[in-house]
Protein backbone atom coordinates (compact mmCIF):
# COMPACT_ATOMS: atom_id res chain seq x y z
CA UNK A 1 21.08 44.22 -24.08
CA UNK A 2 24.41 43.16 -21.88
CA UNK A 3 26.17 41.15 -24.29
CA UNK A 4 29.52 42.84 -24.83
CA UNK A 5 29.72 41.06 -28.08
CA UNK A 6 26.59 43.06 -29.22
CA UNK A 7 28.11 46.18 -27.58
CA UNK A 8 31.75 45.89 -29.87
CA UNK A 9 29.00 44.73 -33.30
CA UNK A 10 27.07 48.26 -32.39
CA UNK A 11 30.39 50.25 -32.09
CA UNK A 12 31.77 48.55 -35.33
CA UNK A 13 29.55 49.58 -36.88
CA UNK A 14 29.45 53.14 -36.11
CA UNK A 15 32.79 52.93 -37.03
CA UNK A 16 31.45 51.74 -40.57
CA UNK A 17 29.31 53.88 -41.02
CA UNK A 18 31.70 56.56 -40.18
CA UNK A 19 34.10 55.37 -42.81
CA UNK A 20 31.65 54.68 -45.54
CA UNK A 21 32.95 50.95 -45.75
CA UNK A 22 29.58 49.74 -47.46
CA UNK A 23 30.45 45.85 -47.56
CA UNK A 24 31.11 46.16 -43.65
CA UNK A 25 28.12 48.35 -42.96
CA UNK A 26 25.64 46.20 -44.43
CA UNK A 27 27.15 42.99 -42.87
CA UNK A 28 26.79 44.32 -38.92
CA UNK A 29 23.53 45.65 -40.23
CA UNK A 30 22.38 42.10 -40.80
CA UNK A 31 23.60 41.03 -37.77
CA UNK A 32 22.47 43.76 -35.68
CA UNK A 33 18.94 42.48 -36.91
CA UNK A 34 19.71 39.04 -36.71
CA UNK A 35 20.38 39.83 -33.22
CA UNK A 36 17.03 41.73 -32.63
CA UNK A 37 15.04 38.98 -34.12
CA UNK A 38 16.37 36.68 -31.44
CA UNK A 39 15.80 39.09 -28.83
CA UNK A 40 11.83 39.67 -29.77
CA UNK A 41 11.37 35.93 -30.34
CA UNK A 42 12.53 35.18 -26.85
CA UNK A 43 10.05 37.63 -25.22
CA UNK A 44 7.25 36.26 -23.49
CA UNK A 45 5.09 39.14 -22.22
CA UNK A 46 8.18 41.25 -20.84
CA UNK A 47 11.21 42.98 -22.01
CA UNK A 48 14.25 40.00 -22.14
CA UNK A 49 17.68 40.61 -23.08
CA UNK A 50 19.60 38.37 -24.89
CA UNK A 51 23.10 37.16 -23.20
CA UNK A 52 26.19 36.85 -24.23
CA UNK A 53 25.61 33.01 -25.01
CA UNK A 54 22.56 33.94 -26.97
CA UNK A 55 24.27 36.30 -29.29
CA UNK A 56 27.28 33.94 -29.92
CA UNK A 57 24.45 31.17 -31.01
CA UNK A 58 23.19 34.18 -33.44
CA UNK A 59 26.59 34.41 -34.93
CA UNK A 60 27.32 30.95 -34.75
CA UNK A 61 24.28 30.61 -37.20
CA UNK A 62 25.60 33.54 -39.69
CA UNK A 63 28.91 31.83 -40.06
CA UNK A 64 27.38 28.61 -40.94
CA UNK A 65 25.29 30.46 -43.60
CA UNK A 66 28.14 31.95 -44.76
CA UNK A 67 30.31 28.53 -45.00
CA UNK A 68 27.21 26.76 -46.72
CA UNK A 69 27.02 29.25 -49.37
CA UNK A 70 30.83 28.95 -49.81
CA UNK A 71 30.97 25.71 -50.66
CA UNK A 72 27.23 26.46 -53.37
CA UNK A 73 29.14 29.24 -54.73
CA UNK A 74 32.51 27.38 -55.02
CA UNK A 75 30.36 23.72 -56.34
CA UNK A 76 28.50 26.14 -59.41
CA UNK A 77 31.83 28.24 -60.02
CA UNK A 78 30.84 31.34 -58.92
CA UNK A 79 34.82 32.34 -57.22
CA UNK A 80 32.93 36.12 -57.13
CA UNK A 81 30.32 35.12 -55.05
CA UNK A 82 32.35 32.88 -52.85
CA UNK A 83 34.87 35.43 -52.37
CA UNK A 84 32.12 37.97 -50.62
CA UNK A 85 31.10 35.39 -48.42
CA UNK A 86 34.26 34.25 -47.21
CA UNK A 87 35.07 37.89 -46.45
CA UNK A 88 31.77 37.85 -44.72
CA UNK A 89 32.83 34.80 -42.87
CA UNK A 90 35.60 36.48 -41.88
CA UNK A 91 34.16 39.05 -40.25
CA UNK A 92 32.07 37.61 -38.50
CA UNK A 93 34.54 34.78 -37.02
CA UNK A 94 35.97 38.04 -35.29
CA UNK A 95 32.90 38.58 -33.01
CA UNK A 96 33.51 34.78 -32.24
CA UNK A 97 35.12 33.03 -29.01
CA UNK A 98 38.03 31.04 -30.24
CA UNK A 99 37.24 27.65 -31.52
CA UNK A 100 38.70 24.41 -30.04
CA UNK A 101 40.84 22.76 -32.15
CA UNK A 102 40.07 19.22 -33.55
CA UNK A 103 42.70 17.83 -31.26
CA UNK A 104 41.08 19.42 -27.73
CA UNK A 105 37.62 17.94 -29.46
CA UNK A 106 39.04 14.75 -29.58
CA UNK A 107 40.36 14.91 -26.06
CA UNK A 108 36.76 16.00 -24.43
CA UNK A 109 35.04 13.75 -26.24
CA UNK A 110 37.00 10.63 -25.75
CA UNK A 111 36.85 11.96 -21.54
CA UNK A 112 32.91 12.05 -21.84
CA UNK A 113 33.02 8.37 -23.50
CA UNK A 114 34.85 7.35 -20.59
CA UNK A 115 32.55 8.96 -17.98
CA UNK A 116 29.55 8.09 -19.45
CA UNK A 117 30.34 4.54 -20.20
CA UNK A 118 29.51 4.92 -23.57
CA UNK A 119 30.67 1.39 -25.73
CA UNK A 120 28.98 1.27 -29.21
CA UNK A 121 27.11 3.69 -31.82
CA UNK A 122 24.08 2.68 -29.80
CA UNK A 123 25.26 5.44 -27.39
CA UNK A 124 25.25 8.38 -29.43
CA UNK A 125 22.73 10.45 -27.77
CA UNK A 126 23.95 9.81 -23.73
CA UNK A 127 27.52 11.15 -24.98
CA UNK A 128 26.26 14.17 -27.32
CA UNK A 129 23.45 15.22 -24.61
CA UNK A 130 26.62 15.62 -22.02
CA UNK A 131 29.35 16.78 -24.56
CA UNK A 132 26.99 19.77 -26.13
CA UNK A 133 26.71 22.10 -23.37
CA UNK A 134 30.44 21.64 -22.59
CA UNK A 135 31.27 22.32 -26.26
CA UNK A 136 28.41 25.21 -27.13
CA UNK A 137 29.82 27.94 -28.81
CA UNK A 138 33.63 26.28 -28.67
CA UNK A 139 33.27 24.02 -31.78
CA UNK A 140 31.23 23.31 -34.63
CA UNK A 141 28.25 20.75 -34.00
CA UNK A 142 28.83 18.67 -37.46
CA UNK A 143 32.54 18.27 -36.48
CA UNK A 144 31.49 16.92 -32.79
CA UNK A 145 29.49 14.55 -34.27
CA UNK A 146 31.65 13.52 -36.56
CA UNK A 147 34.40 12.83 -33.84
CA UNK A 148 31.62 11.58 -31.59
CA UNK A 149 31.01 8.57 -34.40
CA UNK A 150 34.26 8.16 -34.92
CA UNK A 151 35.26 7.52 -31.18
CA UNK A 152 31.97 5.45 -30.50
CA UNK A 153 32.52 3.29 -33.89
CA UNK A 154 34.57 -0.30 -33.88
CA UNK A 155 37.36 -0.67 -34.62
């Protein structure tokens, strides 16, 4: 595998291991398999690795587990629970690239809406099939969309 993101998750981990941190360990653990399970579902007769794209989409996943269960935990009271997966989160948000803020969001979508030629709600799916591979892995799809609506909404 080439992704240097996987390479720094498989050295973390070592690292883990070496210091006993248990809550760490089994984190990379799970995404070190996550990973894996990507990779073997991609294969089609030959060996494939994933890239680097690939294995941000993998973690990209995990963290939106991990925000889900947040808010479950955090809705039914359980602060414990919440707390573990918020540390989780955390971790995890380190592999990331560095998420565009709302603002810079704002500012690419309203850019596509202008190329495109977008004018109502009508023309949701011309401006999110040319803003998604622009934003993959940059910013979270449910807040795209939301900003997407917004922009393409009356006033």
């Amino acid at each position: 595998m080439s992704s240097s993101t996987y390479s720094l998750i498989l050295s973390d981990l070592k690292e883990a291991m070496k210091s006993k941190d248990a809550s760490r360990l089994q984190l990379l653990r799970s995404l070190k398999s996550k990973i894996l399970e990507k990779e073997i579902s991609e294969r089609k007769g030959s060996d494939v690795s994933l890239n680097e794209e690939q294995v941000i989409e993998v973690l990209m996943k995990a963290a939106k587990q991990r925000k889900d269960s947040i808010q479950q935990f955090q809705d039914a009271g359980r602060d414990e629970l919440a707390k573990v997966e918020e540390y989780e989160l955390s971790l995890i948000e380190a592999y990331l690239p560095k998420m565009l803020s709302e603002e810079e969001i704002s500012d690419i979508v309203r850019q596509v809406v202008k190329e495109t030629g977008a004018t109502g709600p009508s023309d949701m799916g011309k401006v999110m099939g040319k803003i998604m591979p622009k934003l993959k892995g940059k910013a979270d799809g449910a807040l795209i969309n939301k900003l997407v609506k917004q922009e393409l909404s009356p006033l």
